[in-house]
N, C-alpha and C. Protein backbone atom coordinates (compact mmCIF):
# COMPACT_ATOMS: atom_id res chain seq x y z
N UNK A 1 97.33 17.03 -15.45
CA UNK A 1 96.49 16.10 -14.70
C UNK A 1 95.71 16.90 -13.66
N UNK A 2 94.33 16.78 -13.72
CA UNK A 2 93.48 16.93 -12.60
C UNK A 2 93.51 16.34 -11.10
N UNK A 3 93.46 17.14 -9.57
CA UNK A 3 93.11 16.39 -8.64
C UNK A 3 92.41 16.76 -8.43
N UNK A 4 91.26 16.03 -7.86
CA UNK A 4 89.95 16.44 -6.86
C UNK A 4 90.31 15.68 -5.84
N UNK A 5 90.46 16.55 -4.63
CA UNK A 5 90.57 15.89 -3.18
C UNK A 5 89.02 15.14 -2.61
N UNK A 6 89.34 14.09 -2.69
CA UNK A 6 88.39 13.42 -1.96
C UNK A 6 88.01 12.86 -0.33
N UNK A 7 89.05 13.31 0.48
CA UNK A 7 89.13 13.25 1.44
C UNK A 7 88.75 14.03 2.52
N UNK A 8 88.72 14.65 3.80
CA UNK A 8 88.62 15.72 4.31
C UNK A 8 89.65 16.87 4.23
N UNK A 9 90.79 16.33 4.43
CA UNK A 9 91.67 17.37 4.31
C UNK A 9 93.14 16.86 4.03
N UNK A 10 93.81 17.45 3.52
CA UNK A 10 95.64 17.12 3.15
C UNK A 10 96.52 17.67 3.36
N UNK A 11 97.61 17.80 3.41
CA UNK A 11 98.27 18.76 3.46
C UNK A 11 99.04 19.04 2.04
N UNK A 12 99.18 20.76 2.11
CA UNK A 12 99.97 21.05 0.62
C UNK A 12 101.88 20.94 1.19
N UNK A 13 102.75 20.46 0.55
CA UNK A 13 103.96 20.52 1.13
C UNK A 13 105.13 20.83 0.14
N UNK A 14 106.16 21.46 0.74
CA UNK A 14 107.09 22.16 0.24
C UNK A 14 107.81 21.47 -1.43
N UNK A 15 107.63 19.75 -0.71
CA UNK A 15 108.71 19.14 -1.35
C UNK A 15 108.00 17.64 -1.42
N UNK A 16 107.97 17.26 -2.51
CA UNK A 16 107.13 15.68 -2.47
C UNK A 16 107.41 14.53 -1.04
N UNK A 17 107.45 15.25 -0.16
CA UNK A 17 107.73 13.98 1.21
C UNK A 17 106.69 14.82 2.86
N UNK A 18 106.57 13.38 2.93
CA UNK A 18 105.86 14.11 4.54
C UNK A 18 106.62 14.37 5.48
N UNK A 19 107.95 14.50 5.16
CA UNK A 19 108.73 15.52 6.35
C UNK A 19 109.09 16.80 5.82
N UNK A 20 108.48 17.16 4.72
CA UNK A 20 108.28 18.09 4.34
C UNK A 20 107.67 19.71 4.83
N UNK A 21 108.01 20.83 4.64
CA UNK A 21 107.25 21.79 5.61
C UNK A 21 106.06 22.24 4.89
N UNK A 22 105.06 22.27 5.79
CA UNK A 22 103.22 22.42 5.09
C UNK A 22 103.38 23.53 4.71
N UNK A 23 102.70 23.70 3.25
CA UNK A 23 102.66 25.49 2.86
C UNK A 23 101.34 25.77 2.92
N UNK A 24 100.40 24.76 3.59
CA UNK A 24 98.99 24.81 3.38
C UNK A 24 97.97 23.41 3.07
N UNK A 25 96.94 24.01 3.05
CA UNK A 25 96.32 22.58 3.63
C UNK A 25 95.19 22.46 2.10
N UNK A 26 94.49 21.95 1.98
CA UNK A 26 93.79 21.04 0.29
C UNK A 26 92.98 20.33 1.04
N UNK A 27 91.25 20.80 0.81
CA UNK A 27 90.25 20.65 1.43
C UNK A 27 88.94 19.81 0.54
N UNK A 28 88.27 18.59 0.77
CA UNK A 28 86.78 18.50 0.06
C UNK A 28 86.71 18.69 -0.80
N UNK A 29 86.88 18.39 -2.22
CA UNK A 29 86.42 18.82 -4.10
C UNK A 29 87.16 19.99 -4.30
N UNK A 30 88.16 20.64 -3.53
CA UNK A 30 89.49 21.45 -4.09
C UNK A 30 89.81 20.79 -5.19
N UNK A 31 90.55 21.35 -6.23
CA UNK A 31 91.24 20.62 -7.09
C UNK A 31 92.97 21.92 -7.49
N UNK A 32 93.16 20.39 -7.91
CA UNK A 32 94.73 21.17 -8.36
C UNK A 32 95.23 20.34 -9.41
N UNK A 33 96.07 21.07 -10.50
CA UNK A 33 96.70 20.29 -11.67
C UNK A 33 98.11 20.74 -11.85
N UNK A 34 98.78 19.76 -12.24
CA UNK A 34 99.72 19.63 -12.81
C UNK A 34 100.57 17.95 -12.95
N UNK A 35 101.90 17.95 -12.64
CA UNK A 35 102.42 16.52 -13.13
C UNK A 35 102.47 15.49 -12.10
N UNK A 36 101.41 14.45 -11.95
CA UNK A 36 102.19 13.53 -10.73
C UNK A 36 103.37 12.26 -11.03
N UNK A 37 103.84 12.63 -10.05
CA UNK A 37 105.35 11.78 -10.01
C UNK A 37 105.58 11.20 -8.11
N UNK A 38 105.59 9.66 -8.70
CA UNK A 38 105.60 8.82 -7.46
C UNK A 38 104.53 8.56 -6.26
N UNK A 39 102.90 8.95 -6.77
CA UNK A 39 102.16 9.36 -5.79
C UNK A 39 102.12 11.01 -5.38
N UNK A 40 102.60 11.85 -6.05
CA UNK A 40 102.79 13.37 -5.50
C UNK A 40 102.15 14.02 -6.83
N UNK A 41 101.31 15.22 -6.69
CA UNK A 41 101.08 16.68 -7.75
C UNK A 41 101.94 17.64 -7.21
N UNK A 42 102.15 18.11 -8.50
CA UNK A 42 102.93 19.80 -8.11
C UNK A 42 102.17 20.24 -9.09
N UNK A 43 101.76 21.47 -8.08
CA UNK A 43 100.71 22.13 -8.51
C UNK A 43 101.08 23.82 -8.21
N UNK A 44 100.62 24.97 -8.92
CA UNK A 44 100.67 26.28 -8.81
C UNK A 44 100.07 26.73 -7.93
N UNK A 45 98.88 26.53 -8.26
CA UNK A 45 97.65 26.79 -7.63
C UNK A 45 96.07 25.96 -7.03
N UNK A 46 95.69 26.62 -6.00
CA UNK A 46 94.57 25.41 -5.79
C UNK A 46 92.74 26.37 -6.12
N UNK A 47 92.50 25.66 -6.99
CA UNK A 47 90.85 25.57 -7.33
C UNK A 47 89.77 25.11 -6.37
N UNK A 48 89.97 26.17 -5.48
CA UNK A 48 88.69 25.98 -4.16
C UNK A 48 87.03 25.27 -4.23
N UNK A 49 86.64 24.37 -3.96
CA UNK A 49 85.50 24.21 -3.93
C UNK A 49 84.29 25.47 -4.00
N UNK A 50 85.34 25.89 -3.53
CA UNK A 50 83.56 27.53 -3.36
C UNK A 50 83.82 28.23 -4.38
N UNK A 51 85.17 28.02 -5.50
CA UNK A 51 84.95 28.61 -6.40
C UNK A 51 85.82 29.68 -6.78
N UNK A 52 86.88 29.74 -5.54
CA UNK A 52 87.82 30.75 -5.46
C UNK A 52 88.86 30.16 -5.61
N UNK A 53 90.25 30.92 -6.88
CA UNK A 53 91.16 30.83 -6.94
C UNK A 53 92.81 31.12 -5.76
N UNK A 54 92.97 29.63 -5.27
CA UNK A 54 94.51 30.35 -4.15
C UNK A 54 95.66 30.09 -5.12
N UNK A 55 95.95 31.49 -5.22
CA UNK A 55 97.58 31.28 -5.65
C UNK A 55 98.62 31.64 -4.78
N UNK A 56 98.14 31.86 -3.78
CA UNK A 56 99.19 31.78 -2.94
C UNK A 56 100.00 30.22 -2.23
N UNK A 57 98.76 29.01 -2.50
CA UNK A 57 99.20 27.64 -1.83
C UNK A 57 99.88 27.00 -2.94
N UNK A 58 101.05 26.92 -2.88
CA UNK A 58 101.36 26.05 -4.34
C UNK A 58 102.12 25.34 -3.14
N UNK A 59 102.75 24.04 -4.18
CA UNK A 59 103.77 22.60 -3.85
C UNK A 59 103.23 21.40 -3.93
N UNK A 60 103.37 20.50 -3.34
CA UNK A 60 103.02 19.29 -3.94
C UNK A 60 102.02 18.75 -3.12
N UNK A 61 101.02 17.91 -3.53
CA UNK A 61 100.42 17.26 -2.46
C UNK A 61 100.46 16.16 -3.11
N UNK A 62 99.76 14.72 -1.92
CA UNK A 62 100.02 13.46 -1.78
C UNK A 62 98.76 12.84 -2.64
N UNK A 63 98.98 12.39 -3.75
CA UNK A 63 97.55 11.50 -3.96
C UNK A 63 97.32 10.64 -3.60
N UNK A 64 98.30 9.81 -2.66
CA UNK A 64 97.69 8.56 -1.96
C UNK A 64 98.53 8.79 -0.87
N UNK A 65 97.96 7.81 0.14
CA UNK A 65 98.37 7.98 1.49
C UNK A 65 100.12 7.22 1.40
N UNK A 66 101.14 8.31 1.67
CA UNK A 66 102.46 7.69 0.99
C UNK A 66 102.95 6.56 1.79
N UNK A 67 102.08 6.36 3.60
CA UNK A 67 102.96 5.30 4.06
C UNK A 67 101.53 3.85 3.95
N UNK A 68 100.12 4.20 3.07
CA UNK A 68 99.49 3.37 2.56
C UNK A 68 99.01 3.34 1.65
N UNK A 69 99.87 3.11 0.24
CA UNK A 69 99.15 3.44 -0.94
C UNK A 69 97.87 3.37 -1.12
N UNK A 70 97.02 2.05 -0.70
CA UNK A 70 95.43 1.99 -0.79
C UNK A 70 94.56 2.95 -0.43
N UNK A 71 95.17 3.97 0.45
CA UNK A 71 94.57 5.18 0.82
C UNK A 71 94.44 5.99 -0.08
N UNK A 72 93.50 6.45 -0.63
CA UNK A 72 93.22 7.20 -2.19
C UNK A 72 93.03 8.24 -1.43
N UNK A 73 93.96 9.71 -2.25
CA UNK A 73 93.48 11.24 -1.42
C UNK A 73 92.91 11.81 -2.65
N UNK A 74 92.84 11.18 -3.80
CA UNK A 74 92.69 12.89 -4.92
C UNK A 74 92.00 11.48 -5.75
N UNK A 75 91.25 11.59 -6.54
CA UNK A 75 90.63 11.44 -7.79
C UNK A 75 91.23 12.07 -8.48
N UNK A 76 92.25 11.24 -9.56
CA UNK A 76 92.99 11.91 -10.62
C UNK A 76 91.95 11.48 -12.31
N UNK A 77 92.77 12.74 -12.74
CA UNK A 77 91.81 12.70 -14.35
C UNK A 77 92.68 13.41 -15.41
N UNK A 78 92.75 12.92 -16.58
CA UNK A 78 93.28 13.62 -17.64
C UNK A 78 92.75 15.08 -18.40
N UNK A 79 92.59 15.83 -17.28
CA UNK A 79 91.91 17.25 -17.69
C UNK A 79 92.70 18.35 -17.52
N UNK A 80 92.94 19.30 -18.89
CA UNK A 80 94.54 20.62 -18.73
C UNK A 80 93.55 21.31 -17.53
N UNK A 81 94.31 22.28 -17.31
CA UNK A 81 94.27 23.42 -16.08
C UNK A 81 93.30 24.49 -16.80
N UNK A 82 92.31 24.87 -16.30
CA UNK A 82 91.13 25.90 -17.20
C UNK A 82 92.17 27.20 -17.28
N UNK A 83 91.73 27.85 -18.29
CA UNK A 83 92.76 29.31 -18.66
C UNK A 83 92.08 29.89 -17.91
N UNK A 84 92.72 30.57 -17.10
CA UNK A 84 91.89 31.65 -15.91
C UNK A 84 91.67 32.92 -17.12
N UNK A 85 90.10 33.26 -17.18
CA UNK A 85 89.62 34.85 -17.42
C UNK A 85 90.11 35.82 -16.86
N UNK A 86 90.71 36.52 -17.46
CA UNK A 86 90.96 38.28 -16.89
C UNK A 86 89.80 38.62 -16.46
N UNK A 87 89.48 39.46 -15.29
CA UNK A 87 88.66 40.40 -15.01
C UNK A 87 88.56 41.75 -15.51
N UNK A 88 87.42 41.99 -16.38
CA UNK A 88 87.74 43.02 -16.75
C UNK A 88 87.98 44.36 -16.14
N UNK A 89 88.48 45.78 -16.05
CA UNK A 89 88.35 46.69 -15.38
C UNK A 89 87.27 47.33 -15.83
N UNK A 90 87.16 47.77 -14.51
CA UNK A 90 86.12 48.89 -14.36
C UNK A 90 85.75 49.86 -15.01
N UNK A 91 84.66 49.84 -15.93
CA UNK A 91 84.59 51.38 -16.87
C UNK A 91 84.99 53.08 -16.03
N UNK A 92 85.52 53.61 -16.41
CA UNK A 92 85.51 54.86 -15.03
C UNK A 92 84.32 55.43 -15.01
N UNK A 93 84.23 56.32 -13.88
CA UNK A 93 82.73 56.66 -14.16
C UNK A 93 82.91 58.01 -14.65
N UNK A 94 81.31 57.94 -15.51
CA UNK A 94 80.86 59.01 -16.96
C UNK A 94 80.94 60.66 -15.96
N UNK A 95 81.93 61.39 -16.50
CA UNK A 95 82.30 63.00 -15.48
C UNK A 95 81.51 63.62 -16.64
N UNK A 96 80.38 64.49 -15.89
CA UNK A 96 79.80 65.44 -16.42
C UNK A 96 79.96 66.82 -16.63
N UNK A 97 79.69 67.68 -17.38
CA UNK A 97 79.78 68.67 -17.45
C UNK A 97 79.93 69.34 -16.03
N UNK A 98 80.39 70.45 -16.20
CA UNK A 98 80.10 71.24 -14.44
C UNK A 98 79.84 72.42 -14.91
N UNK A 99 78.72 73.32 -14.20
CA UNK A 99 77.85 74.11 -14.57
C UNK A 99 77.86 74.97 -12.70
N UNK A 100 78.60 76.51 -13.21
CA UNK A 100 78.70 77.23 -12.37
C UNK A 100 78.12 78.63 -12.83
N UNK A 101 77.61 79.44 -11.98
CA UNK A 101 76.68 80.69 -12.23
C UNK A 101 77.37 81.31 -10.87
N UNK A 102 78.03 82.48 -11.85
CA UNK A 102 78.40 83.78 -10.81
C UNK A 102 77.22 85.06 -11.01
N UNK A 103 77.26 85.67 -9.84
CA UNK A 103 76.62 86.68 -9.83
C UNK A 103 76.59 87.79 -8.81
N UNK A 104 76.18 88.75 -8.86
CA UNK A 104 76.28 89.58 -7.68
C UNK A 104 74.95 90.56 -7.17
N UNK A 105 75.14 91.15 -6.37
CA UNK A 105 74.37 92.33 -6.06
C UNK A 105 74.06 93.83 -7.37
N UNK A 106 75.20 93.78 -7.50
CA UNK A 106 75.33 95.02 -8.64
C UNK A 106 75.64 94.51 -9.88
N UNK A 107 75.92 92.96 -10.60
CA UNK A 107 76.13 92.67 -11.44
C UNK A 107 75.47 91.80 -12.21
N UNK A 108 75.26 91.70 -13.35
CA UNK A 108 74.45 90.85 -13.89
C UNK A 108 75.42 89.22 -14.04
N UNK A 109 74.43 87.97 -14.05
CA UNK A 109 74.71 86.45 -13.66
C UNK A 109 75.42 86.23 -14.86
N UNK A 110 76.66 85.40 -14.85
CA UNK A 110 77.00 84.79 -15.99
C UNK A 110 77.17 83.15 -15.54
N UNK A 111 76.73 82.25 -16.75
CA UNK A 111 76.62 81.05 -16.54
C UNK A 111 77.85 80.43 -17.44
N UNK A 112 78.83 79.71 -16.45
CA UNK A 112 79.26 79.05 -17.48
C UNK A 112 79.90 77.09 -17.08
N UNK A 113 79.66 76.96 -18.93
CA UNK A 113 80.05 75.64 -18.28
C UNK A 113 81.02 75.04 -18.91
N UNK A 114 81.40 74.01 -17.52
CA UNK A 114 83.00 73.60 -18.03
C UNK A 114 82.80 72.02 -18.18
N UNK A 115 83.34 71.62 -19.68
CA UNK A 115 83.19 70.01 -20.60
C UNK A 115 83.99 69.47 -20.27
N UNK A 116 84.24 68.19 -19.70
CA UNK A 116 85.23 67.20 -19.27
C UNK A 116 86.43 66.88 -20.06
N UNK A 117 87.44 66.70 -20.12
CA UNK A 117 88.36 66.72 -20.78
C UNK A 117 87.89 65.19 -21.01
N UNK A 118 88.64 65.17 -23.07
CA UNK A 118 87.85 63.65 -23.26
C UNK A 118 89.57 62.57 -23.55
């Protein structure tokens, strides 16, 4: 199940109750998924409005106001959790040849060059 917080702000909490300890707060078109049970989501993670993944805020939050149900906090919807993309890594960067020239006063220059190990 989908939430989109529709409210200004919520709190995320340990344990489906508001004497619960806040692990964090669920802001404006945040969203979060997983199972609600009794008015509550438990959720992993929260889907930031700006677009950024927190996995650090997980626990449950309130979809309705628990001491006024009519208080709607989340717009719920039957939508799975998007598969988060790997980022890919970084190509390393392309090591070039290295190209050294000895030489001297009394000796003639030798050039040589050394190929990157592949």
């Amino acid at each position: 199940m989908q939430g989109t917080i529709i409210v200004n702000k919520i709190n995320a909490r340990l344990l489906p109750s508001i004497n619960s300890t806040d692990v964090g707060d669920l802001f404006l078109n945040d969203k979060v998924y997983g199972e609600v049970v009794n008015g509550w989501i438990h959720f992993e993670r929260v889907y930031k409005a700006n677009g950024v993944i927190d996995d650090a805020t997980k626990g449950y939050a309130a979809t309705v106001n628990p001491l006024n149900h009519s208080e709607v906090f989340m717009k719920l919807e039957d939508k799975p959790e998007p598969v988060p993309v790997p980022t890919p890594e970084p190509e390393p960067p392309a090591v070039k040849p290295l190209t050294i020239t000895i030489g001297g006063d009394d000796y003639e220059s030798v050039t040589v060059e050394l190929k990157p190990k592949v």
